[in-house]
C-alpha atoms as a PDB file:
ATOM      1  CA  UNK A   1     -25.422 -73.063 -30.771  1.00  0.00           C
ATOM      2  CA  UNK A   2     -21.946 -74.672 -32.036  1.00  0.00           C
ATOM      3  CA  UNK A   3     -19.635 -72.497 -33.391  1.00  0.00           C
ATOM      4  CA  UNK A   4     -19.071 -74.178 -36.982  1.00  0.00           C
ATOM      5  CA  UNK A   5     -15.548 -73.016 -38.336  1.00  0.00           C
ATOM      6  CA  UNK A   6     -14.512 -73.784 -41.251  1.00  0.00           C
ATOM      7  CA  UNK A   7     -11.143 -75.416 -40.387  1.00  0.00           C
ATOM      8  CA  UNK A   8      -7.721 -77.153 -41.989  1.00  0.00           C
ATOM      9  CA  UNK A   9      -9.483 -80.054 -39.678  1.00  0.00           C
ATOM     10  CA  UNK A  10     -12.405 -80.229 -41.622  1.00  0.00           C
ATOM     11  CA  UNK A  11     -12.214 -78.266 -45.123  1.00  0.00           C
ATOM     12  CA  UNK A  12     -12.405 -81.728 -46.384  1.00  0.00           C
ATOM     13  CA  UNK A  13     -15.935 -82.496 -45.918  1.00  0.00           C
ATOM     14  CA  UNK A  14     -16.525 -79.380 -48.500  1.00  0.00           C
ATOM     15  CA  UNK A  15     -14.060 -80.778 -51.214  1.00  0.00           C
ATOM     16  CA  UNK A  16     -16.343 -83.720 -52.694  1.00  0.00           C
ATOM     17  CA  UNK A  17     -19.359 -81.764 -53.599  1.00  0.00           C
ATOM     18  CA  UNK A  18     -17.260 -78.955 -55.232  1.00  0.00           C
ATOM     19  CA  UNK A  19     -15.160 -81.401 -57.095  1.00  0.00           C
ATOM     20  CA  UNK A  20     -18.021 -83.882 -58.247  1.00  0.00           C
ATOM     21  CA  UNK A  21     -19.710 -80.644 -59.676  1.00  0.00           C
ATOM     22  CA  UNK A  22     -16.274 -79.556 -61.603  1.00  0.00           C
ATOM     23  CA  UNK A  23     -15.667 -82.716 -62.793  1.00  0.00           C
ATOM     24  CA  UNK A  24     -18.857 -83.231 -64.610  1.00  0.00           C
ATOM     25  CA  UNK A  25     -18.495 -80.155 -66.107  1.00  0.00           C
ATOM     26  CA  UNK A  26     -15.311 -81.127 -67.610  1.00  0.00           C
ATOM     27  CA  UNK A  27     -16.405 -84.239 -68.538  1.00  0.00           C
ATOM     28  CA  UNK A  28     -19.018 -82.786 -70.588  1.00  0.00           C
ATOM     29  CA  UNK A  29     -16.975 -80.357 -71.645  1.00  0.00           C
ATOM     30  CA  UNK A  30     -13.928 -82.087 -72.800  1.00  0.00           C
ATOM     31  CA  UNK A  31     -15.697 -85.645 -73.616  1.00  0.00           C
ATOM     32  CA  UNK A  32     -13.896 -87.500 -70.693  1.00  0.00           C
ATOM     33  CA  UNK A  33     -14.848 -89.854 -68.404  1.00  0.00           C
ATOM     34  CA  UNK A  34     -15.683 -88.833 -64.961  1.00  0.00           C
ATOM     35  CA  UNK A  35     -12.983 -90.688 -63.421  1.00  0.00           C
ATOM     36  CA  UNK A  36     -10.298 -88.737 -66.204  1.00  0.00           C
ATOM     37  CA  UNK A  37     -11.999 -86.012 -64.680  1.00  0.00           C
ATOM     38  CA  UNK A  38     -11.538 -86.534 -61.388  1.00  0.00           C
ATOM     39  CA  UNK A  39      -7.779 -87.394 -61.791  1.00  0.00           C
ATOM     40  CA  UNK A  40      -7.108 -84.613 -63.912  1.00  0.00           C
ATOM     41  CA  UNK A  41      -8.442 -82.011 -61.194  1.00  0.00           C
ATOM     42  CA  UNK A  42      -7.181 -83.904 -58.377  1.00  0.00           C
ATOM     43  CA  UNK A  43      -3.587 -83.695 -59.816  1.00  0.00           C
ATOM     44  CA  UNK A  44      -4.275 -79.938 -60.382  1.00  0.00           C
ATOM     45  CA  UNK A  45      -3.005 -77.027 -58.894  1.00  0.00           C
ATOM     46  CA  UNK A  46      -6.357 -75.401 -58.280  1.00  0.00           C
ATOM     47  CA  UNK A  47      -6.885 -78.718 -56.335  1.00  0.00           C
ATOM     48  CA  UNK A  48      -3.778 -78.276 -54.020  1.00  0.00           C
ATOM     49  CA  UNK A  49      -5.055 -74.636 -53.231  1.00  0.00           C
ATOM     50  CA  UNK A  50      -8.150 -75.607 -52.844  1.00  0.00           C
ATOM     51  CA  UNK A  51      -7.539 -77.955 -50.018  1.00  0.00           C
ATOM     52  CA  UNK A  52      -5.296 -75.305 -48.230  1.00  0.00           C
ATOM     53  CA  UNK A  53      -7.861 -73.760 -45.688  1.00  0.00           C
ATOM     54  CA  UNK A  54      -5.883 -70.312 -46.014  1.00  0.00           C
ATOM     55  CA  UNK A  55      -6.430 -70.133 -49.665  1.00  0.00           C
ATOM     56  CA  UNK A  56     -10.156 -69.317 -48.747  1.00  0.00           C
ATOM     57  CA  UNK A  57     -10.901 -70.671 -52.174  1.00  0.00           C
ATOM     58  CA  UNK A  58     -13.578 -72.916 -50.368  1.00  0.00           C
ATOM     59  CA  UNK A  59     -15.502 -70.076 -50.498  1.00  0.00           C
ATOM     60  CA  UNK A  60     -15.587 -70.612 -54.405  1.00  0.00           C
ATOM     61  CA  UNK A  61     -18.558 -72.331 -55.702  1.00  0.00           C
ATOM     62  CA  UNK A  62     -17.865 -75.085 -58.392  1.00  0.00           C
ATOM     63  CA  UNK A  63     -18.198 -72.162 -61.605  1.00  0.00           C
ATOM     64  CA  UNK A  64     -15.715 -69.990 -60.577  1.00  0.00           C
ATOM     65  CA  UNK A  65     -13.094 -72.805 -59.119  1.00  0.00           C
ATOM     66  CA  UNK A  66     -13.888 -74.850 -62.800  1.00  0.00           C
ATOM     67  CA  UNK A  67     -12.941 -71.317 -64.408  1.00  0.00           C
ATOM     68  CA  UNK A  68      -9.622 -71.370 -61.893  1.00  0.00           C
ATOM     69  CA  UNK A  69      -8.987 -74.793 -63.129  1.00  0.00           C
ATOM     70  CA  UNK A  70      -8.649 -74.069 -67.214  1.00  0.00           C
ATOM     71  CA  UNK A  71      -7.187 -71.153 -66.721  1.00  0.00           C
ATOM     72  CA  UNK A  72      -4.107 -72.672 -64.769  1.00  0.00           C
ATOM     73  CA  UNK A  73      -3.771 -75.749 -66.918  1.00  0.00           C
END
């Protein structure tokens, strides 16, 4: 069986599906368009943590890193 690591090489096959989910909650949340959404998180600091592998915030699902998100706007 392959040994499958998460990695600095690969954390960023993870990052869509988390951030997808996050942004459609703040669409809906804040009456924004997905792509606002998606700009607004991407240019967040939760975002550059996220996609440091020794963060472990990975491990988050897309609740809790949303939560992260507000709170450090």
């Amino acid at each position: 069986m392959t040994d499958r690591k998460i990695t600095s090489n690969n954390l960023y096959l993870l990052l869509p599906g988390k951030v997808s989910k996050m942004a459609v909650m703040y669409a809906s949340d804040f009456g924004v368009s997905i792509t606002e959404a998606l700009s607004r998180i991407y240019q967040s600091v939760t975002y550059r943590q996220l996609e440091d592998e020794e963060t472990k915030l990975w491990h988050y699902g897309p609740v809790a890193l949303y939560q992260m998100f507000l709170e450090q706007k």
